[in-house]
C-alpha atoms as a PDB file:
ATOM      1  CA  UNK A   1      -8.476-244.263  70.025  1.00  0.00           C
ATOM      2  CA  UNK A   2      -7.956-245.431  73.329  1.00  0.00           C
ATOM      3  CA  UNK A   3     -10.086-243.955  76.497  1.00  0.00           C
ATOM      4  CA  UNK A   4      -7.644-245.329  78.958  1.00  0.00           C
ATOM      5  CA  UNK A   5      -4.766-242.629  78.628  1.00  0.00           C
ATOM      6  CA  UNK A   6      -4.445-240.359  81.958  1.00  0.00           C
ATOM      7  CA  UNK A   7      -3.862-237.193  79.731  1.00  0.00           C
ATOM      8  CA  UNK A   8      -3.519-235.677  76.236  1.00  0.00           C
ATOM      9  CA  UNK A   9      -0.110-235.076  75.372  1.00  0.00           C
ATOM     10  CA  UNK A  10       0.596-233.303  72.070  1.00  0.00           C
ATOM     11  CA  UNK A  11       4.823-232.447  70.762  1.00  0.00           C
ATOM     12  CA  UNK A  12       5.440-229.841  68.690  1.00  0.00           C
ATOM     13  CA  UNK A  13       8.203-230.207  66.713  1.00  0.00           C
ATOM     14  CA  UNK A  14      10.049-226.999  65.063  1.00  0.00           C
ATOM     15  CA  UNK A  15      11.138-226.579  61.743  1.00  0.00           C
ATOM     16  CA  UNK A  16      14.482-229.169  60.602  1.00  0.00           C
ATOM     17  CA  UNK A  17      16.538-226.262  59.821  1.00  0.00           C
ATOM     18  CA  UNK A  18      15.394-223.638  63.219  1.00  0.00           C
ATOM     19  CA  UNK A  19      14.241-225.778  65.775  1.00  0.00           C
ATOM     20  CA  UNK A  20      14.153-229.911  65.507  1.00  0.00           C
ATOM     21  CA  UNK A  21      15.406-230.189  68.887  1.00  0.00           C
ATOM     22  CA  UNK A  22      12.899-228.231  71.055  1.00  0.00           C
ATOM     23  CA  UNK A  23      10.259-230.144  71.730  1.00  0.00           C
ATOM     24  CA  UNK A  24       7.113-228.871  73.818  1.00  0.00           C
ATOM     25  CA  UNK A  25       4.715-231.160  75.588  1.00  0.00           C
ATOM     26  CA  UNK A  26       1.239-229.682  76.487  1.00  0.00           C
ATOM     27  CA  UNK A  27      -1.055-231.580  78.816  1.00  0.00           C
ATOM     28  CA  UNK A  28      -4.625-230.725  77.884  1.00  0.00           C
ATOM     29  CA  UNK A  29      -7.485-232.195  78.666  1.00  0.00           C
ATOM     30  CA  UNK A  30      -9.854-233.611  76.115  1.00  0.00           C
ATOM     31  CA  UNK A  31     -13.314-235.625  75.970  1.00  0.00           C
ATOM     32  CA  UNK A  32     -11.753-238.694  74.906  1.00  0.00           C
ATOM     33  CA  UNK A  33      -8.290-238.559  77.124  1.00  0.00           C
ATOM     34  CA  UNK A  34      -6.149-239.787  74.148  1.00  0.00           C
ATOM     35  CA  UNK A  35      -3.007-238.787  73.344  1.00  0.00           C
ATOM     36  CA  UNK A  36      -1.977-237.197  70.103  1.00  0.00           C
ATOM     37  CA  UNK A  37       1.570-236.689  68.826  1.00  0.00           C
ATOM     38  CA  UNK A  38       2.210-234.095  65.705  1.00  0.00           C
ATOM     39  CA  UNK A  39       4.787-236.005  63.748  1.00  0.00           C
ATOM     40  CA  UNK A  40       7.978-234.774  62.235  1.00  0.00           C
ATOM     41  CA  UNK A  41       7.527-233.395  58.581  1.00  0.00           C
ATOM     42  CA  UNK A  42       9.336-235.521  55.770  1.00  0.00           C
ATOM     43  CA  UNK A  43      12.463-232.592  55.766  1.00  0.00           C
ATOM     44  CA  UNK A  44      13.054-233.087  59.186  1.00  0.00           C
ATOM     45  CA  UNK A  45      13.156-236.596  60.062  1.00  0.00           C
ATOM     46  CA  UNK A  46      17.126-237.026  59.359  1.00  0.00           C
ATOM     47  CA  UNK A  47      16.997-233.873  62.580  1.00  0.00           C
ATOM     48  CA  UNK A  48      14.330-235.839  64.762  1.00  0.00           C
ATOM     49  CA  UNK A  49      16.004-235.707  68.731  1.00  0.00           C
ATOM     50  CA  UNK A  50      17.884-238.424  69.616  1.00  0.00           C
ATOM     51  CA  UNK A  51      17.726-240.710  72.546  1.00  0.00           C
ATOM     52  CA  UNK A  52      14.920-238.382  74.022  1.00  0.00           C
ATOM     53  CA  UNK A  53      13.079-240.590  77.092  1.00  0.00           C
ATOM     54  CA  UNK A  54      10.095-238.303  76.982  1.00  0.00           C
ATOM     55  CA  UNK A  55       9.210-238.840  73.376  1.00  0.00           C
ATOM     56  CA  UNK A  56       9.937-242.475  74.281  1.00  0.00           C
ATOM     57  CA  UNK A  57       7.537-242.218  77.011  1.00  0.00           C
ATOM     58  CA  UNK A  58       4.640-240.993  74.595  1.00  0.00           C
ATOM     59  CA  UNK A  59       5.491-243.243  72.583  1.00  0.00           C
ATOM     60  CA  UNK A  60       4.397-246.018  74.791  1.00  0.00           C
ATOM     61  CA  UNK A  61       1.470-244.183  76.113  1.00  0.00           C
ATOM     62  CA  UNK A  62       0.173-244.367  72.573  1.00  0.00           C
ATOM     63  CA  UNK A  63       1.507-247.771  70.919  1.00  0.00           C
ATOM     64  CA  UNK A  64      -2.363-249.020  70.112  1.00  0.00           C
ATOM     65  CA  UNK A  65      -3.126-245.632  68.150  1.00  0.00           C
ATOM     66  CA  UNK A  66      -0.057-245.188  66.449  1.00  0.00           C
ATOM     67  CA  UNK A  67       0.626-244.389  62.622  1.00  0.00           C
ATOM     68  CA  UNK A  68       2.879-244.620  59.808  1.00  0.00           C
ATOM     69  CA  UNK A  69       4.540-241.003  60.384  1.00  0.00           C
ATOM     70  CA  UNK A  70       4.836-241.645  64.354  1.00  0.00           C
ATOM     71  CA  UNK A  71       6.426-244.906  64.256  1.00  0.00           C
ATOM     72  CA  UNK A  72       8.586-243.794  61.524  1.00  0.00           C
ATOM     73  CA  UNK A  73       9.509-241.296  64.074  1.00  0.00           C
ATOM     74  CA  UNK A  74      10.356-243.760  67.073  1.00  0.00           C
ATOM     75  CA  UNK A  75      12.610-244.921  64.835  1.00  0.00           C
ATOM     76  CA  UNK A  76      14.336-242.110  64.277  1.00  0.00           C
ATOM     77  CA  UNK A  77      15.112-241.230  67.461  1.00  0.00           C
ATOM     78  CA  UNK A  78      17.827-244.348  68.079  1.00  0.00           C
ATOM     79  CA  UNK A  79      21.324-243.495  67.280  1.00  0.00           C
ATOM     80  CA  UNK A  80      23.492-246.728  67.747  1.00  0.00           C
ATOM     81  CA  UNK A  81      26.101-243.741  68.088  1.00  0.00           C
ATOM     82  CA  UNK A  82      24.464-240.807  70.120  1.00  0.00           C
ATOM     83  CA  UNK A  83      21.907-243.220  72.734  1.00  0.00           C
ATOM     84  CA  UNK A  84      25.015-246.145  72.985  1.00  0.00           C
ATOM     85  CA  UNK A  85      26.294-244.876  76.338  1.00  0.00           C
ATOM     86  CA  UNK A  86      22.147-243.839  77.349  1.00  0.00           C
ATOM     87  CA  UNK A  87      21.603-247.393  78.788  1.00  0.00           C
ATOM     88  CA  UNK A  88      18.003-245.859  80.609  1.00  0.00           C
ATOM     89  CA  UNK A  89      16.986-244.726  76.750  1.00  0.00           C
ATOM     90  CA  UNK A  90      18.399-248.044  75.461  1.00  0.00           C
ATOM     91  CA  UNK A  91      16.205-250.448  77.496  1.00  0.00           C
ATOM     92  CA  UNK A  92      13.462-248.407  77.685  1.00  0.00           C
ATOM     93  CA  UNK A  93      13.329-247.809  73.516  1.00  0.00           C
ATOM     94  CA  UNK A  94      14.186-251.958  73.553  1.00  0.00           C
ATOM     95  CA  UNK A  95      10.890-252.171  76.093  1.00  0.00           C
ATOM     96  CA  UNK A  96       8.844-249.821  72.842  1.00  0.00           C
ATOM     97  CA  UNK A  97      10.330-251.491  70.082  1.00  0.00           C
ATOM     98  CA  UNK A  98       8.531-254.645  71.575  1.00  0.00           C
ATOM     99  CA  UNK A  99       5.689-253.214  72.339  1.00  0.00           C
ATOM    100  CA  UNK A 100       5.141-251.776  69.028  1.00  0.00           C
ATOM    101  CA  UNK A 101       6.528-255.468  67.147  1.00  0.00           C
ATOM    102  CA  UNK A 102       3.891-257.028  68.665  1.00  0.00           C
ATOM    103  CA  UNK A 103       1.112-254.662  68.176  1.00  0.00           C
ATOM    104  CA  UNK A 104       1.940-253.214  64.742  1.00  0.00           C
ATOM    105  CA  UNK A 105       4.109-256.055  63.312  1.00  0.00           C
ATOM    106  CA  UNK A 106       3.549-255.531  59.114  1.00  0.00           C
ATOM    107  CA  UNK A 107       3.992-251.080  59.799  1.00  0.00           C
ATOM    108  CA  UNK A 108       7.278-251.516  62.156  1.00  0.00           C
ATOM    109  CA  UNK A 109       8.946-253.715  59.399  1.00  0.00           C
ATOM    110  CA  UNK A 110       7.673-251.507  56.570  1.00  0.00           C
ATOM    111  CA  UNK A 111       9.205-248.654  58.566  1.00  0.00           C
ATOM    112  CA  UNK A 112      12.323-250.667  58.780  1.00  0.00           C
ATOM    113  CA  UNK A 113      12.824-250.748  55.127  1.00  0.00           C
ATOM    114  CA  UNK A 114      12.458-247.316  54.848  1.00  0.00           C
ATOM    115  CA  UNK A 115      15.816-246.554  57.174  1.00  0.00           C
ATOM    116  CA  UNK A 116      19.264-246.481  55.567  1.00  0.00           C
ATOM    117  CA  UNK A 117      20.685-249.580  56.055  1.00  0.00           C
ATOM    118  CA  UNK A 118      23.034-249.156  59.119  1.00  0.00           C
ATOM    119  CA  UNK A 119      20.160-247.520  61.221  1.00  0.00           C
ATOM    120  CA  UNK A 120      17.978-251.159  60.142  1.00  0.00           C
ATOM    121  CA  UNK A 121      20.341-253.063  61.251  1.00  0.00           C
ATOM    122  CA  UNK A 122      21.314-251.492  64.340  1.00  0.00           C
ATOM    123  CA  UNK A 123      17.576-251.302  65.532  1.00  0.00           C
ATOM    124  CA  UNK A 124      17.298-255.145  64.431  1.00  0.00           C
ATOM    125  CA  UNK A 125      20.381-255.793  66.622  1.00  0.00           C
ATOM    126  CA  UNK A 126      18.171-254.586  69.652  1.00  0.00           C
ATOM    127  CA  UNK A 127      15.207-257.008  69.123  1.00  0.00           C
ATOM    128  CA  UNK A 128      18.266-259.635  69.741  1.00  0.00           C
ATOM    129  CA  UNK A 129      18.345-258.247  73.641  1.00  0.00           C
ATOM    130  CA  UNK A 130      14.881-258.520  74.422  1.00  0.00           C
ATOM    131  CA  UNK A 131      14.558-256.665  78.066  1.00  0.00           C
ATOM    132  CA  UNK A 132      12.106-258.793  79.596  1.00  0.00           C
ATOM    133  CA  UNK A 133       9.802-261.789  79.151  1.00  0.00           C
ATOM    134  CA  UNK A 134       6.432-259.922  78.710  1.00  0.00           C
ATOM    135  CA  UNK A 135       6.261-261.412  74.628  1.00  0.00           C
ATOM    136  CA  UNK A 136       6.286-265.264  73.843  1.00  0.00           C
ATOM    137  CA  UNK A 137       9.422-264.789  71.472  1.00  0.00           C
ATOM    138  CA  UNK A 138       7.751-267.844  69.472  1.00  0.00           C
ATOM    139  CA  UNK A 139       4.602-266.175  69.177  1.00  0.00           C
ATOM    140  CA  UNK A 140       6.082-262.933  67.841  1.00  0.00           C
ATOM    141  CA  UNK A 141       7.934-264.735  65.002  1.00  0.00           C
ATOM    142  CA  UNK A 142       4.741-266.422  64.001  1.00  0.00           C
ATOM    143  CA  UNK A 143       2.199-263.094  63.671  1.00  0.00           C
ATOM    144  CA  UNK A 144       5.441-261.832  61.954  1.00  0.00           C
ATOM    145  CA  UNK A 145       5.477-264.703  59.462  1.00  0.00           C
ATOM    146  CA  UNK A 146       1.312-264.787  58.902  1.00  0.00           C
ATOM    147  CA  UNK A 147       1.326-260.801  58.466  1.00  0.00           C
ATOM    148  CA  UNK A 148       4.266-259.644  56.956  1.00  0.00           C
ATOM    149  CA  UNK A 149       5.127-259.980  53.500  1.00  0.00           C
ATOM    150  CA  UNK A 150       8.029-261.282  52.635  1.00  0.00           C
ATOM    151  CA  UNK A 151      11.192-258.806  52.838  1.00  0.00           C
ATOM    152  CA  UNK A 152      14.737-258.317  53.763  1.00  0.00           C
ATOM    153  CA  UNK A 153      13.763-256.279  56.696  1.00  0.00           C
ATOM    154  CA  UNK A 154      11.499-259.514  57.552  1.00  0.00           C
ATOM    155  CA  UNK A 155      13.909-262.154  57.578  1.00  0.00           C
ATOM    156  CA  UNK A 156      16.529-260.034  59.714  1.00  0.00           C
ATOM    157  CA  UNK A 157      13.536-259.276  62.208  1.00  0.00           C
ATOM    158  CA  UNK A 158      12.947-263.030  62.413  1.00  0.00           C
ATOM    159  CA  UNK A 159      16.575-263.817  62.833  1.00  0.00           C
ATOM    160  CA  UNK A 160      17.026-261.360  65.287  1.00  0.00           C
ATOM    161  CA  UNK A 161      14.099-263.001  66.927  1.00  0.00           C
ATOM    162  CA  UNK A 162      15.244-266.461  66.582  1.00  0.00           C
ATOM    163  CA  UNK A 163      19.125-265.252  68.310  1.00  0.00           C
ATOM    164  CA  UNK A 164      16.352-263.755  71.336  1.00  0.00           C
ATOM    165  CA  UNK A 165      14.973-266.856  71.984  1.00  0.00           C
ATOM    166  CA  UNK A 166      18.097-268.570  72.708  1.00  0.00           C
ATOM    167  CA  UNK A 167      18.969-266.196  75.523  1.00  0.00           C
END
Protein backbone atom coordinates (compact mmCIF):
# COMPACT_ATOMS: atom_id res chain seq x y z
CA UNK A 1 0.00 0.00 0.00
CA UNK A 2 1.00 3.27 -0.93
CA UNK A 3 2.19 6.03 1.84
CA UNK A 4 1.75 8.85 -0.57
CA UNK A 5 -2.19 9.24 -0.42
CA UNK A 6 -3.28 12.70 1.37
CA UNK A 7 -6.19 10.81 3.20
CA UNK A 8 -8.08 7.55 3.82
CA UNK A 9 -11.14 7.41 1.98
CA UNK A 10 -13.43 4.42 2.58
CA UNK A 11 -17.34 4.02 0.37
CA UNK A 12 -19.88 2.27 1.76
CA UNK A 13 -22.04 0.86 -0.48
CA UNK A 14 -25.80 -0.21 0.60
CA UNK A 15 -27.49 -3.22 -0.08
CA UNK A 16 -28.47 -3.82 -4.30
CA UNK A 17 -32.02 -4.02 -3.51
CA UNK A 18 -32.26 -0.77 -0.49
CA UNK A 19 -29.54 1.38 -1.13
CA UNK A 20 -26.83 0.87 -4.22
CA UNK A 21 -26.94 4.41 -4.95
CA UNK A 22 -25.97 6.15 -1.66
CA UNK A 23 -22.66 6.18 -1.33
CA UNK A 24 -20.79 7.67 1.85
CA UNK A 25 -17.20 8.80 1.83
CA UNK A 26 -15.44 9.07 5.28
CA UNK A 27 -12.09 10.79 5.54
CA UNK A 28 -10.19 9.22 8.42
CA UNK A 29 -6.99 9.34 9.23
CA UNK A 30 -4.80 6.29 9.48
CA UNK A 31 -0.97 5.35 10.19
CA UNK A 32 -0.31 4.45 6.76
CA UNK A 33 -2.53 7.31 4.81
CA UNK A 34 -3.86 4.75 2.23
CA UNK A 35 -6.97 4.64 0.88
CA UNK A 36 -9.37 1.76 1.13
CA UNK A 37 -12.54 1.24 -0.90
CA UNK A 38 -15.29 -1.54 0.38
CA UNK A 39 -16.30 -3.05 -2.91
CA UNK A 40 -19.73 -3.83 -4.18
CA UNK A 41 -20.98 -7.42 -3.16
CA UNK A 42 -21.45 -9.93 -6.19
CA UNK A 43 -25.66 -9.15 -6.00
CA UNK A 44 -25.13 -5.72 -6.46
CA UNK A 45 -22.75 -5.04 -9.11
CA UNK A 46 -25.52 -4.97 -12.07
CA UNK A 47 -26.88 -1.66 -9.32
CA UNK A 48 -23.23 -0.16 -8.89
CA UNK A 49 -23.81 4.06 -9.53
CA UNK A 50 -23.25 5.14 -12.72
CA UNK A 51 -21.10 7.85 -14.09
CA UNK A 52 -20.28 8.87 -10.38
CA UNK A 53 -16.92 11.39 -10.59
CA UNK A 54 -16.24 10.82 -6.94
CA UNK A 55 -15.91 7.08 -7.08
CA UNK A 56 -13.90 7.91 -10.22
CA UNK A 57 -11.80 10.12 -8.23
CA UNK A 58 -10.92 7.25 -5.64
CA UNK A 59 -10.45 5.32 -8.07
CA UNK A 60 -7.43 7.11 -9.26
CA UNK A 61 -6.23 7.93 -5.86
CA UNK A 62 -5.81 4.20 -5.47
CA UNK A 63 -4.88 2.65 -9.05
CA UNK A 64 -1.37 1.02 -7.55
CA UNK A 65 -3.39 -0.85 -4.67
CA UNK A 66 -6.25 -1.89 -6.47
CA UNK A 67 -7.99 -5.45 -6.64
CA UNK A 68 -10.01 -7.77 -8.53
CA UNK A 69 -13.49 -6.68 -6.82
CA UNK A 70 -12.55 -2.77 -7.15
CA UNK A 71 -11.61 -2.74 -10.66
CA UNK A 72 -14.43 -4.92 -11.46
CA UNK A 73 -16.26 -2.10 -9.94
CA UNK A 74 -14.72 0.86 -12.09
CA UNK A 75 -16.03 -0.95 -14.63
CA UNK A 76 -19.24 -0.99 -13.67
CA UNK A 77 -19.79 2.33 -13.23
CA UNK A 78 -19.64 3.29 -17.30
CA UNK A 79 -22.91 3.25 -18.99
CA UNK A 80 -22.31 3.95 -22.80
CA UNK A 81 -26.11 4.97 -22.21
CA UNK A 82 -26.44 6.80 -18.75
CA UNK A 83 -22.50 8.72 -18.69
CA UNK A 84 -22.83 9.41 -22.89
CA UNK A 85 -23.97 13.02 -22.47
CA UNK A 86 -21.42 13.25 -18.91
CA UNK A 87 -18.43 14.34 -21.12
CA UNK A 88 -16.45 15.50 -17.46
CA UNK A 89 -17.16 11.59 -16.28
CA UNK A 90 -16.27 10.42 -19.82
CA UNK A 91 -12.71 11.84 -20.04
CA UNK A 92 -11.99 11.60 -16.70
CA UNK A 93 -13.06 7.53 -16.52
CA UNK A 94 -10.98 7.49 -20.21
CA UNK A 95 -7.94 9.32 -18.01
CA UNK A 96 -8.58 5.86 -15.19
CA UNK A 97 -9.10 3.36 -17.66
CA UNK A 98 -5.44 4.29 -18.75
CA UNK A 99 -4.14 4.56 -15.76
CA UNK A 100 -5.29 1.29 -14.60
CA UNK A 101 -4.26 -0.49 -18.46
CA UNK A 102 -1.02 0.39 -17.79
CA UNK A 103 -0.61 -0.51 -14.24
CA UNK A 104 -2.80 -3.62 -13.98
CA UNK A 105 -2.81 -4.75 -17.66
CA UNK A 106 -3.52 -8.94 -17.27
CA UNK A 107 -6.62 -7.93 -14.13
CA UNK A 108 -8.31 -5.00 -16.39
CA UNK A 109 -8.62 -7.49 -19.37
CA UNK A 110 -9.65 -10.39 -17.13
CA UNK A 111 -12.27 -7.97 -15.79
CA UNK A 112 -13.20 -7.26 -19.31
CA UNK A 113 -14.20 -10.74 -20.02
CA UNK A 114 -16.22 -10.89 -17.21
CA UNK A 115 -18.75 -7.90 -18.61
CA UNK A 116 -21.63 -8.79 -20.93
CA UNK A 117 -20.57 -8.21 -24.16
CA UNK A 118 -22.00 -4.72 -25.09
CA UNK A 119 -20.56 -3.14 -21.81
CA UNK A 120 -16.78 -4.83 -23.24
CA UNK A 121 -17.07 -3.39 -26.11
CA UNK A 122 -18.24 -0.09 -25.29
CA UNK A 123 -15.39 0.35 -22.61
CA UNK A 124 -12.89 -1.00 -25.44
CA UNK A 125 -14.32 1.72 -27.73
CA UNK A 126 -12.92 4.32 -25.12
CA UNK A 127 -9.26 3.07 -25.08
CA UNK A 128 -9.68 4.13 -29.00
CA UNK A 129 -9.92 8.04 -27.66
CA UNK A 130 -7.05 8.11 -25.55
CA UNK A 131 -7.34 11.72 -23.62
CA UNK A 132 -3.87 12.61 -23.50
CA UNK A 133 -0.30 11.55 -24.31
CA UNK A 134 0.87 10.56 -20.75
CA UNK A 135 1.21 6.44 -22.12
CA UNK A 136 3.56 5.46 -25.12
CA UNK A 137 0.50 3.79 -27.00
CA UNK A 138 3.35 1.33 -28.40
CA UNK A 139 4.52 0.51 -25.12
CA UNK A 140 1.07 -0.32 -23.75
CA UNK A 141 0.35 -2.84 -26.56
CA UNK A 142 3.62 -4.54 -25.85
CA UNK A 143 3.25 -5.18 -21.72
CA UNK A 144 -0.27 -6.15 -23.01
CA UNK A 145 1.11 -8.74 -25.42
CA UNK A 146 4.12 -10.12 -22.84
CA UNK A 147 1.43 -10.31 -19.87
CA UNK A 148 -1.77 -11.15 -21.03
CA UNK A 149 -2.83 -14.38 -22.15
CA UNK A 150 -4.27 -14.72 -25.09
CA UNK A 151 -8.17 -13.76 -25.25
CA UNK A 152 -10.92 -12.12 -27.10
CA UNK A 153 -10.99 -9.33 -24.67
CA UNK A 154 -7.06 -9.13 -25.58
CA UNK A 155 -7.10 -8.77 -29.13
CA UNK A 156 -10.01 -6.05 -29.04
CA UNK A 157 -7.84 -4.15 -26.31
CA UNK A 158 -4.92 -4.28 -28.75
CA UNK A 159 -7.00 -3.20 -31.66
CA UNK A 160 -8.47 -0.57 -29.88
CA UNK A 161 -4.95 0.37 -29.08
CA UNK A 162 -3.60 0.06 -32.47
CA UNK A 163 -6.92 2.58 -33.92
CA UNK A 164 -5.29 5.08 -30.73
CA UNK A 165 -2.13 5.27 -32.12
CA UNK A 166 -3.18 6.50 -35.38
CA UNK A 167 -4.84 9.56 -33.91
Amino acid sequence: MSNSLPQVLLLLFGSCLNQANEVAENTRNSSDNTAEVQTLTTKSFEHCPKCDVKLLVVFEQNDANIDTATLANFLCIYSPTACANNVEFKEFYIEVLFDLLAAHPNMLITELGKLEDINTKAIVKLIESPINDEYDIQDLVNSIDESVESSKEKSMVIRALTVASSK
